[in-house]
PDB file of N, CA and C in Angstrom:
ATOM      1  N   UNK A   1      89.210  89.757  58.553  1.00  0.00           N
ATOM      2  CA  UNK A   1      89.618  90.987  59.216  1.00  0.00           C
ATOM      3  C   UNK A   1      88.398  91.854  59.494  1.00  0.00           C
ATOM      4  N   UNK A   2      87.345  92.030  58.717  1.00  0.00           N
ATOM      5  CA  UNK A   2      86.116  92.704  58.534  1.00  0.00           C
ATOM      6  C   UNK A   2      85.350  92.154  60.222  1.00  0.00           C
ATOM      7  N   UNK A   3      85.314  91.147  59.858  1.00  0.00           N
ATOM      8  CA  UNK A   3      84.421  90.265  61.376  1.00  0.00           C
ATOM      9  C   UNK A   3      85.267  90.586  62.705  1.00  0.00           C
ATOM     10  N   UNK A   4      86.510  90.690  62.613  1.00  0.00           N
ATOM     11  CA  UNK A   4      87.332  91.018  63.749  1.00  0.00           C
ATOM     12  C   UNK A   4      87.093  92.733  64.043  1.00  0.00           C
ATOM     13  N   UNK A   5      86.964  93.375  63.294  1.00  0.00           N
ATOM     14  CA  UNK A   5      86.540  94.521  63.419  1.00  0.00           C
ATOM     15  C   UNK A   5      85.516  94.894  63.952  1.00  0.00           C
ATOM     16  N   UNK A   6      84.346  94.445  63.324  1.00  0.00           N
ATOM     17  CA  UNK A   6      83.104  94.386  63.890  1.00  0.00           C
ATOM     18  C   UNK A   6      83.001  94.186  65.239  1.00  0.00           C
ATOM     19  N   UNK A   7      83.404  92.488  65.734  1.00  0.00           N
ATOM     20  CA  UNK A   7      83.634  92.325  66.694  1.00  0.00           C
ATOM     21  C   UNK A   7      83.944  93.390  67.667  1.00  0.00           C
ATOM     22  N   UNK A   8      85.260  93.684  67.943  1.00  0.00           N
ATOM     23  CA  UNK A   8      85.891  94.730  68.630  1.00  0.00           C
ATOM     24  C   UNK A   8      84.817  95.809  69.105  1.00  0.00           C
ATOM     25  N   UNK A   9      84.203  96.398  67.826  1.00  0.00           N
ATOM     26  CA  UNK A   9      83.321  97.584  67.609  1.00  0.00           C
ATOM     27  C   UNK A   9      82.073  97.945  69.170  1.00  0.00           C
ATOM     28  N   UNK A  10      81.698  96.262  68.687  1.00  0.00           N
ATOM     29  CA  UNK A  10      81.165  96.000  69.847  1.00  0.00           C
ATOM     30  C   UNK A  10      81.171  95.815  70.992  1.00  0.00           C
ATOM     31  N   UNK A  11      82.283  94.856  71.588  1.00  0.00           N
ATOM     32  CA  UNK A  11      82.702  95.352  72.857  1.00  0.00           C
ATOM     33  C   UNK A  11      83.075  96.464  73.431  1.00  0.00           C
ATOM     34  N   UNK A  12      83.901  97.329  72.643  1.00  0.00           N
ATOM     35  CA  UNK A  12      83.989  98.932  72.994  1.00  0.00           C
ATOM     36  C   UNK A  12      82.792  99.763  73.040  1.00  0.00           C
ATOM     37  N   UNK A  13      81.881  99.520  72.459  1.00  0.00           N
ATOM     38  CA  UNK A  13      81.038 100.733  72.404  1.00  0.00           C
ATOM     39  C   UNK A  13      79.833  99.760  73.977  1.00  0.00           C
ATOM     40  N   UNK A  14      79.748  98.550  74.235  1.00  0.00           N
ATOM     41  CA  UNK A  14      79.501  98.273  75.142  1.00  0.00           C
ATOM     42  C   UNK A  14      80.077  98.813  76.488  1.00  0.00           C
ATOM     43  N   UNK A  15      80.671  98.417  76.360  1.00  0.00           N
ATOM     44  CA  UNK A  15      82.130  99.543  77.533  1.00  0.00           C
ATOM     45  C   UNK A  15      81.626 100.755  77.754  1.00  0.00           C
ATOM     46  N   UNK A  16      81.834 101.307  76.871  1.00  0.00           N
ATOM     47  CA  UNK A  16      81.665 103.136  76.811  1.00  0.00           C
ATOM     48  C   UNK A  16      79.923 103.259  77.245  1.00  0.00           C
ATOM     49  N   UNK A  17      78.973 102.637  76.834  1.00  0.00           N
ATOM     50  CA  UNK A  17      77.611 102.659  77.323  1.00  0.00           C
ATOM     51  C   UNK A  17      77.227 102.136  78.228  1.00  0.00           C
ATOM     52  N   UNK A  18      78.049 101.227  78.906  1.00  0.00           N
ATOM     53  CA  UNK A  18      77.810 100.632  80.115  1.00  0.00           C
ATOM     54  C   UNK A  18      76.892  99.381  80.030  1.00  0.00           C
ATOM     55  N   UNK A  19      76.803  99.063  79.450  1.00  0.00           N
ATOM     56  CA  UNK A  19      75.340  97.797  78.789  1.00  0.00           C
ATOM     57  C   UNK A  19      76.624  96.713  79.143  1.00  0.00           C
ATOM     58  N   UNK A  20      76.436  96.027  79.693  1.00  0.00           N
ATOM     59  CA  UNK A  20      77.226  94.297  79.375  1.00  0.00           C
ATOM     60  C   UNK A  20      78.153  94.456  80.596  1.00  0.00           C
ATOM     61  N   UNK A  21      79.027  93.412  81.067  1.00  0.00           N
ATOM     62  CA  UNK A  21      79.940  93.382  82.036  1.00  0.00           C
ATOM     63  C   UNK A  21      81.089  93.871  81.310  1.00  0.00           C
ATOM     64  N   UNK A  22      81.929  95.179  81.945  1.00  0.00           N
ATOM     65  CA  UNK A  22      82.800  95.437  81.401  1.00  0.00           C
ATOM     66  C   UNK A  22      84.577  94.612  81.439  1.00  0.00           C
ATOM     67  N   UNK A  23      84.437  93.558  82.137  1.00  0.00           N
ATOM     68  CA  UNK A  23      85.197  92.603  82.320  1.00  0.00           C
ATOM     69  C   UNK A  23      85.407  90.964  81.350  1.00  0.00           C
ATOM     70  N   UNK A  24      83.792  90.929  80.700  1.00  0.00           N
ATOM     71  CA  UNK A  24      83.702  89.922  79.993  1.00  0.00           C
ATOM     72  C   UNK A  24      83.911  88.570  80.882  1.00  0.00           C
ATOM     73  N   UNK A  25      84.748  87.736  80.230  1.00  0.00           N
ATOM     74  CA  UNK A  25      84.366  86.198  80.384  1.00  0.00           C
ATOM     75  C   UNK A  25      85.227  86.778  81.952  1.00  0.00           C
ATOM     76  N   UNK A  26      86.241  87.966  82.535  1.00  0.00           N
ATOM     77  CA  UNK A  26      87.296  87.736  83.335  1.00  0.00           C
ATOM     78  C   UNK A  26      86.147  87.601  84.723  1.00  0.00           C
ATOM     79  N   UNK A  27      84.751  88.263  84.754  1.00  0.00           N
ATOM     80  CA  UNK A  27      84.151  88.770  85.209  1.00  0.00           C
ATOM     81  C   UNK A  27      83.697  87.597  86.407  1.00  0.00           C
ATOM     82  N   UNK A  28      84.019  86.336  86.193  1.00  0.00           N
ATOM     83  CA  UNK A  28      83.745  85.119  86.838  1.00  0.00           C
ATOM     84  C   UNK A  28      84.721  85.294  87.819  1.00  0.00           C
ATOM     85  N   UNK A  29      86.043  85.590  87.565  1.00  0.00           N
ATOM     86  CA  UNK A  29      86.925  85.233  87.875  1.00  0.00           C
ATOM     87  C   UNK A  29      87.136  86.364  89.388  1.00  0.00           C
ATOM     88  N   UNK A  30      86.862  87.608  88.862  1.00  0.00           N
ATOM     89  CA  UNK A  30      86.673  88.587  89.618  1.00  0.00           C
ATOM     90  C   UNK A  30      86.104  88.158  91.153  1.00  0.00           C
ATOM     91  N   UNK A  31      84.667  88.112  90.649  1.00  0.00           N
ATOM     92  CA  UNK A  31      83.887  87.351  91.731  1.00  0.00           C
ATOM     93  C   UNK A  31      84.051  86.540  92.781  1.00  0.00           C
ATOM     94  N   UNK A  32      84.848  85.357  92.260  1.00  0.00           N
ATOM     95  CA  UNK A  32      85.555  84.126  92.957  1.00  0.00           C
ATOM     96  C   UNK A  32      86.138  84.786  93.509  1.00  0.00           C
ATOM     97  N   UNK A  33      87.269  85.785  93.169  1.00  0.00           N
ATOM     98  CA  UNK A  33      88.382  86.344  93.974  1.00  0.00           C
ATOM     99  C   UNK A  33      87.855  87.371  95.116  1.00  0.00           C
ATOM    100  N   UNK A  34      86.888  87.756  94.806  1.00  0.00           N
ATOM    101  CA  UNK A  34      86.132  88.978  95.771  1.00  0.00           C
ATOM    102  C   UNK A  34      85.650  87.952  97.140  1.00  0.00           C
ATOM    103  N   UNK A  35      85.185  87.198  96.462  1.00  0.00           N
ATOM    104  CA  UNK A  35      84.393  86.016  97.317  1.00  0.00           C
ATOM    105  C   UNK A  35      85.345  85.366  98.437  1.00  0.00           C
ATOM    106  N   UNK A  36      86.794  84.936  98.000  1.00  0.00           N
ATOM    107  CA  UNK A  36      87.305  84.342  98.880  1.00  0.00           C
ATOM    108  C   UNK A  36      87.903  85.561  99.711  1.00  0.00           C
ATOM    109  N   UNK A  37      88.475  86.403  99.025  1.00  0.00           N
ATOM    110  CA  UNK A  37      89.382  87.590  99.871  1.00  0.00           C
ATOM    111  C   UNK A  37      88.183  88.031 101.169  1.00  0.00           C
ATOM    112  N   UNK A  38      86.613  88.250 101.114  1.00  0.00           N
ATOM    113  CA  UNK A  38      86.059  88.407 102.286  1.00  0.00           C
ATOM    114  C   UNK A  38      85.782  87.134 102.860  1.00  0.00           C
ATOM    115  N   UNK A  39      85.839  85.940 102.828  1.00  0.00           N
ATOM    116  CA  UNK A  39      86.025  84.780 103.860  1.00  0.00           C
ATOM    117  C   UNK A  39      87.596  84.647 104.223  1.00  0.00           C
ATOM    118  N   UNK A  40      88.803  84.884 103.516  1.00  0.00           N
ATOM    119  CA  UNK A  40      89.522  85.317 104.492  1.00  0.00           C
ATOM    120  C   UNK A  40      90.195  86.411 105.293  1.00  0.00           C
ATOM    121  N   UNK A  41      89.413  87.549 105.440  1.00  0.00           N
ATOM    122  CA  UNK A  41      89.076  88.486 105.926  1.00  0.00           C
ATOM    123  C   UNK A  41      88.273  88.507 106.969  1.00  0.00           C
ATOM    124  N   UNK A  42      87.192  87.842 107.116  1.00  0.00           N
ATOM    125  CA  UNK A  42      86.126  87.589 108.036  1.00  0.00           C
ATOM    126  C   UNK A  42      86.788  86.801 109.338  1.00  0.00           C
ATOM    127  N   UNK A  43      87.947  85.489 108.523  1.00  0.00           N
ATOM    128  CA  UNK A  43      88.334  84.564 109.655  1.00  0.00           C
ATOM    129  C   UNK A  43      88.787  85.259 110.837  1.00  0.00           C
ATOM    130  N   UNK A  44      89.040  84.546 112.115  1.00  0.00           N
ATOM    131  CA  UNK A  44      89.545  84.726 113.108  1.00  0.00           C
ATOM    132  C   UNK A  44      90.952  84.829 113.362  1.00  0.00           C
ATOM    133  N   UNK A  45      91.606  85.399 114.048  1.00  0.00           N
ATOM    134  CA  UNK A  45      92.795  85.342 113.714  1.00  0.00           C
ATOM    135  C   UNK A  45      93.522  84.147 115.045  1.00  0.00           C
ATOM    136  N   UNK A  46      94.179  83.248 114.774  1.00  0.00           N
ATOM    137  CA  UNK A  46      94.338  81.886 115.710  1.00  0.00           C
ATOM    138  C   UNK A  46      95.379  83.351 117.273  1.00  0.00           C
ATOM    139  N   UNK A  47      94.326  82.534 118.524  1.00  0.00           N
ATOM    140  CA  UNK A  47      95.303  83.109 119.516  1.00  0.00           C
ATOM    141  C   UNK A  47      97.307  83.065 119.855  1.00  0.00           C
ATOM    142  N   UNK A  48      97.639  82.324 119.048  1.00  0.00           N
ATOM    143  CA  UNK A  48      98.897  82.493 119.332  1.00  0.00           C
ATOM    144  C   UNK A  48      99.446  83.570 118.214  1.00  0.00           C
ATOM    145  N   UNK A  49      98.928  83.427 117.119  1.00  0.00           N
ATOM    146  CA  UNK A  49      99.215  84.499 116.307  1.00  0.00           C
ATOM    147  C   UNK A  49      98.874  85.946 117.300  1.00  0.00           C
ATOM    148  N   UNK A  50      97.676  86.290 117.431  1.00  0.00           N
ATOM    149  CA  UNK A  50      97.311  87.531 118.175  1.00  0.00           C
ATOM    150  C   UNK A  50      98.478  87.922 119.451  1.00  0.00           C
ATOM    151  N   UNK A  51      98.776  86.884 120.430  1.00  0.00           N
ATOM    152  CA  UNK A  51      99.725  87.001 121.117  1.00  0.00           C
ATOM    153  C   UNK A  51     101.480  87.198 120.495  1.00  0.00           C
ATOM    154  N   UNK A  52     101.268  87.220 119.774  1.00  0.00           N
ATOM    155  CA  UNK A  52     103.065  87.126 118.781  1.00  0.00           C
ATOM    156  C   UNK A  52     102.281  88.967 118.500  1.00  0.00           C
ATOM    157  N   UNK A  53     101.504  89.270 118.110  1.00  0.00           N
ATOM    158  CA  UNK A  53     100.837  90.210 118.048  1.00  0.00           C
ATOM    159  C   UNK A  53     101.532  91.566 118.750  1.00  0.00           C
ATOM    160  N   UNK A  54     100.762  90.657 119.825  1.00  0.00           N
ATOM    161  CA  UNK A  54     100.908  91.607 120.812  1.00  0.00           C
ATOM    162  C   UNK A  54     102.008  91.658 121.771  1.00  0.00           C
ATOM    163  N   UNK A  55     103.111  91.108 121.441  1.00  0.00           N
ATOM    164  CA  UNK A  55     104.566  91.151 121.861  1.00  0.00           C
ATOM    165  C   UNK A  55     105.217  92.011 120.976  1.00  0.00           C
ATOM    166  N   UNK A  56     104.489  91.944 119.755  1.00  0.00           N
ATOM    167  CA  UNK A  56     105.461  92.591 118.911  1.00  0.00           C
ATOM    168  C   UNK A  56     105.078  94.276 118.938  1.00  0.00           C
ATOM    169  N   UNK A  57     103.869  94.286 119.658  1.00  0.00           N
ATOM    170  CA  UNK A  57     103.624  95.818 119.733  1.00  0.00           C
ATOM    171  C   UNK A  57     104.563  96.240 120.630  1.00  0.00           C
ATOM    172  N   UNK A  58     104.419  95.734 121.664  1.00  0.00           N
ATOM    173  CA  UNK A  58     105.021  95.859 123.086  1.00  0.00           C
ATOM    174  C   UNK A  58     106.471  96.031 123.075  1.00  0.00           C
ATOM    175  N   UNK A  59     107.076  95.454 122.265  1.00  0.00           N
ATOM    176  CA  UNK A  59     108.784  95.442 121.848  1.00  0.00           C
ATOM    177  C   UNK A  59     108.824  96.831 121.008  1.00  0.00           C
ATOM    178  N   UNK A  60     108.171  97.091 120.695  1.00  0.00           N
ATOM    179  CA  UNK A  60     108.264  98.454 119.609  1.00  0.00           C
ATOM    180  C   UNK A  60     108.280  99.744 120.104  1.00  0.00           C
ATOM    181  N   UNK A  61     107.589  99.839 121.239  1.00  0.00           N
ATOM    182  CA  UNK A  61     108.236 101.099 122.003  1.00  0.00           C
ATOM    183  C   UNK A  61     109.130 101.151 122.329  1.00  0.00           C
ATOM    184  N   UNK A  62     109.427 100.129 122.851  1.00  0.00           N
ATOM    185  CA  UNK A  62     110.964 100.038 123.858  1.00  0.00           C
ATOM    186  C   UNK A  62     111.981  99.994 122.842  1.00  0.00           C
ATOM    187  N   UNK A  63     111.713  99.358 121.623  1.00  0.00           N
ATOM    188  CA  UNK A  63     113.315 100.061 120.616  1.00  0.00           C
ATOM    189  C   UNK A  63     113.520 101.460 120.591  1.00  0.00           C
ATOM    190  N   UNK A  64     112.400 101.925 120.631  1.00  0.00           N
ATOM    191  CA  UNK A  64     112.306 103.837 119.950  1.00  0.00           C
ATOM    192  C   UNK A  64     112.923 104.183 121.377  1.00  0.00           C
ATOM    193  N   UNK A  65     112.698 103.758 122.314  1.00  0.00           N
ATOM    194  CA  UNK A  65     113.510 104.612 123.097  1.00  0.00           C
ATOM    195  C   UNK A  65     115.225 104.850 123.781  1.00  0.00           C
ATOM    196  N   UNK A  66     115.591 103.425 122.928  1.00  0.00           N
ATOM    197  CA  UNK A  66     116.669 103.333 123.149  1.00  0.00           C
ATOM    198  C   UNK A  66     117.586 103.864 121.719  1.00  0.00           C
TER     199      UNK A  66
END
């Protein structure tokens, strides 16, 4: 229980001082996820999608006015 304490001690007061990744081992994981979310972000968006797009803008006035 003593060593588990300790333990702890340390990661918190790391935290609070800013020294170390405050994420730990998740901190990989983070990354990967940052990493893919801007490659699919970056992609192109396929032209038939864009055209479904842009029908669907186009239909959207014309409900509001009826």
């Amino acid at each position: 229980m003593k060593d588990m304490t300790k333990d702890m001690a340390g990661v918190t007061g790391r935290r609070r001082n800013g020294d170390g990744d405050p994420l730990g081992p998740n901190s990989e994981i983070g990354r990967k996820l940052k990493q893919y979310y801007d490659e699919l972000v970056s992609d192109n968006v396929p032209d038939r999608f864009a055209q479904l797009l842009s029908q669907l803008e186009q239909a959207e006035p014309a409900q509001k006015k009826d």
